[in-house]
Structures are given as C-alpha cells and as structure tokens.
Protein backbone atom coordinates (compact mmCIF):
# COMPACT_ATOMS: atom_id res chain seq x y z
CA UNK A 1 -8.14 8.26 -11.26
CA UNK A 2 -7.21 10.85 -9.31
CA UNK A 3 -8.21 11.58 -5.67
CA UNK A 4 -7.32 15.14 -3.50
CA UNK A 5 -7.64 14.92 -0.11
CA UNK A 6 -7.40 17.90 2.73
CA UNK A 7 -6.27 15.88 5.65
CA UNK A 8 -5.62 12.30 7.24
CA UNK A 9 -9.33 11.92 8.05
CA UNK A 10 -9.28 12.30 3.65
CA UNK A 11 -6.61 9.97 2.74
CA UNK A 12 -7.74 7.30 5.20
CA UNK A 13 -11.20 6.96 3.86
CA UNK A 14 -9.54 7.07 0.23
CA UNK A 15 -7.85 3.79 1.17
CA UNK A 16 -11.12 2.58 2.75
CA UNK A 17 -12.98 2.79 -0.33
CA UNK A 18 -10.20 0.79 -1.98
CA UNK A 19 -9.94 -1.92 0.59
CA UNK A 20 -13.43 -2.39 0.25
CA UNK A 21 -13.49 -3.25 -3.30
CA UNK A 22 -10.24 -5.18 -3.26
CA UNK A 23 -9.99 -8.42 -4.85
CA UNK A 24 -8.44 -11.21 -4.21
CA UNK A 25 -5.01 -11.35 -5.59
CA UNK A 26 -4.57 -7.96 -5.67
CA UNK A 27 -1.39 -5.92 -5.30
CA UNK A 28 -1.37 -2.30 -4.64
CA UNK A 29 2.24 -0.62 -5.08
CA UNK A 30 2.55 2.82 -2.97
CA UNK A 31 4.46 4.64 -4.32
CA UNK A 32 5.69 8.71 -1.98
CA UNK A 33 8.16 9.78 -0.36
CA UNK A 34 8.91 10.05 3.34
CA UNK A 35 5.72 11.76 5.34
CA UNK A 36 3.35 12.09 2.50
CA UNK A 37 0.60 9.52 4.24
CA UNK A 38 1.39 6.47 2.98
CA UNK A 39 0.67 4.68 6.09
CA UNK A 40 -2.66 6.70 6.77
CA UNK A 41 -3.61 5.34 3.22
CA UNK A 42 -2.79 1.63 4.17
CA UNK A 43 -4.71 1.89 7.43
CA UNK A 44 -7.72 3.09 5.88
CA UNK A 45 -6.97 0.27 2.99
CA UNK A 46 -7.00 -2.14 5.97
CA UNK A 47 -9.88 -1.15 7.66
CA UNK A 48 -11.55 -1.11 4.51
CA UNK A 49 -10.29 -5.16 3.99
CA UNK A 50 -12.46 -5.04 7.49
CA UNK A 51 -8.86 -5.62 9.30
CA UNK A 52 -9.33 -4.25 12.89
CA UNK A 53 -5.88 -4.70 14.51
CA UNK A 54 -3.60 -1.93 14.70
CA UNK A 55 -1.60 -1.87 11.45
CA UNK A 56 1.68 -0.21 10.95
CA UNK A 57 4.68 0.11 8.61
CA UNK A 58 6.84 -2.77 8.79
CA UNK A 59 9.99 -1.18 7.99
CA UNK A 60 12.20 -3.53 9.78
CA UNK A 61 10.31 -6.84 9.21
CA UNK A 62 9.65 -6.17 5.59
CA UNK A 63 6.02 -7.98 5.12
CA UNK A 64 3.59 -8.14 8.20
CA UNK A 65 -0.03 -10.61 7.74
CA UNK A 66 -2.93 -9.47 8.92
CA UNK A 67 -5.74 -12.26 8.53
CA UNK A 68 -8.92 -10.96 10.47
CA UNK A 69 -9.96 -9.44 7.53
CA UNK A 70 -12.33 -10.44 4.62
CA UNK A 71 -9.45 -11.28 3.05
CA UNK A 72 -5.93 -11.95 4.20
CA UNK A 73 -3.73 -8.51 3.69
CA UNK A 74 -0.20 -8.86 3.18
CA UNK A 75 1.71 -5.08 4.20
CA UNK A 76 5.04 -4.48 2.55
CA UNK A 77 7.60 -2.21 3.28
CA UNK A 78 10.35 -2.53 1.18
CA UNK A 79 12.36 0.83 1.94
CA UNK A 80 14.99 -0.89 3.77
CA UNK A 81 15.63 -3.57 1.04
CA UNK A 82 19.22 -3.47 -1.31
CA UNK A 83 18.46 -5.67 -3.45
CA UNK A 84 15.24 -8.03 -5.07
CA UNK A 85 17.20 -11.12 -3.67
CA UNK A 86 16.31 -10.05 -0.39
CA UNK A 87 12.66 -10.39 -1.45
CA UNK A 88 13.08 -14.00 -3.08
CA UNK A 89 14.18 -14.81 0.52
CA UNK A 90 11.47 -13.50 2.09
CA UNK A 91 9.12 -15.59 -0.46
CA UNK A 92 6.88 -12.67 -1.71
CA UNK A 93 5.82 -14.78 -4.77
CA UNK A 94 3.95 -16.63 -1.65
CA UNK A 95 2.03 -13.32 -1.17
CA UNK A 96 1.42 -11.33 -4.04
CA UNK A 97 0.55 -14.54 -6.20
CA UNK A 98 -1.71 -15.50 -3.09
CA UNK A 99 -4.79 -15.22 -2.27
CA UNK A 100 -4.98 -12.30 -0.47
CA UNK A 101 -4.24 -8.76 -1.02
CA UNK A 102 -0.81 -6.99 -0.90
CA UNK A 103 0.34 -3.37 -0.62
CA UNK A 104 3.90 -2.65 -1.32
CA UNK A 105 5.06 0.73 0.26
CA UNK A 106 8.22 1.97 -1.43
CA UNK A 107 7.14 -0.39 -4.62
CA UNK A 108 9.64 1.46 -7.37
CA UNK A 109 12.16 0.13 -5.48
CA UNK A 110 11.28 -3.73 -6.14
CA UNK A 111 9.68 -2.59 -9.55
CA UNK A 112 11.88 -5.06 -11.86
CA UNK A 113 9.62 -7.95 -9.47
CA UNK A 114 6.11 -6.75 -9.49
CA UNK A 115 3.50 -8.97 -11.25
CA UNK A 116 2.48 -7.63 -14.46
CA UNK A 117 -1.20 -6.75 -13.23
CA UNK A 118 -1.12 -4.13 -10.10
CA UNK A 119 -2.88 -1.02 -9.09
CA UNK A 120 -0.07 1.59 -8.69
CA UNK A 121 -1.06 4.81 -6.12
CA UNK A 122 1.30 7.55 -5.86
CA UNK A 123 0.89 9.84 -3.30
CA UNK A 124 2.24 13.46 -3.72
CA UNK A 125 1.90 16.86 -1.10
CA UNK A 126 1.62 20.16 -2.80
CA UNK A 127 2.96 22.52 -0.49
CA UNK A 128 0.82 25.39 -2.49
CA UNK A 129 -1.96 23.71 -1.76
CA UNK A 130 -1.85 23.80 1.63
CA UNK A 131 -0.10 21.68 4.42
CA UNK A 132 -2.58 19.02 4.25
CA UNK A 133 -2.80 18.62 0.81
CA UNK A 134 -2.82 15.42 -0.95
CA UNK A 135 -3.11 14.70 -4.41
CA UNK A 136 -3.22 10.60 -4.71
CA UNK A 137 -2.93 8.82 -8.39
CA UNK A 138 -4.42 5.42 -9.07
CA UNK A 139 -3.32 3.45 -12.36
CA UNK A 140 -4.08 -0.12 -13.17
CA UNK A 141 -1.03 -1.77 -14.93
C-alpha cells in the first residue's frame, strides 16, 4: 500500500488509521532517514492504539512502554544501537513476541533480529513534490 501525505496533520492520521487496526503482537519496522516524520507517524500510531501521553523518540533509552492504551505499545529506537547484542540485553524478544504492539524506528538496522511476520513502512520526502511531501510504503513480511 502506498499512502502520500501533504503535511504532518497527513502523516499523523496515516499512523492513526494503523494504530487503530493494530493487533496484538504486532511489529511495525520504520524504516527513513533523519527528518522525514517518523515520529509524527508513531504519534499518530499511538494515538490511534488510544495512547494519550505524550510520546516521543527514545533515542537514548532505546524502547519506551506506553500502557494506557488498548493495547500496550512498545516504541523503539534503535539508531543509536552497534550491534543486535545490545538488543538481547535490552530483552526485545520480551516485546515484540508480547502481547502488545511494537514499532521499531531505524528497523534495517536490527533487520538480521526481526520476527519473520512484520509490517514494514518506509517513509520517503520528495523534494519535487513539494516540502511537505510524503510518500509512505506499507509491506507485510
């Protein structure tokens, strides 16, 4: 599927829609580079889950739990990992085989580790297309 959004009012509801159909188990690896709105997309993925805390990247913590959803969310950002060890000590298993639902920002860096079932989203700009642009790819794997 492919999704084009003209702003972050766009690519937030995008991830709405997908929070709201989430299942349990599910893991979502977001895949874009630096500024492309992969955080808008996991906010509105949240909200979505019906998560109303603030939710932001957890570059330096790695995972962060949010549990006042319907179901418990499980936000990864993996940019600052250097190796897939680092993730066995963090227990991820614990998460994405869990019952909640995880999203993996930075994902094709831990891609030798993710379960064989995901949803991959890749988020790409298109300059061409305007500042605001968006062009977001889902895949089930």
């Amino acid at each position: 599927m492919i999704i084009e959004t003209n702003g972050e009012r766009e690519t937030h509801a995008s991830g709405f829609r997908l929070g709201e159909t989430a299942k349990r188990g599910q893991v979502f690896a977001l895949i874009g580079d630096l500024g492309v709105g992969k955080t808008i997309f996991t906010k509105g993925l949240a909200a979505g889950l019906g998560i109303t805390e603030p939710v932001s990247s957890p570059t330096f913590t790695i995972v962060q739990i949010y549990e006042g959803g319907r179901l418990p969310f499980y936000h990864f950002d993996v940019y600052r990992i250097s190796d897939v060890e680092e993730m066995e000590e963090i227990g991820y298993e614990d998460y994405i085989y869990g019952d909640g639902v995880s999203l993996i920002e930075w994902a094709d860096l831990i891609a030798d580790i993710l379960p064989e079932h995901y949803t991959r989203i890749t988020i790409e700009k298109d300059l061409e297309k305007g500042f605001d642009y968006r062009r977001i790819e889902i895949c089930e794997y």
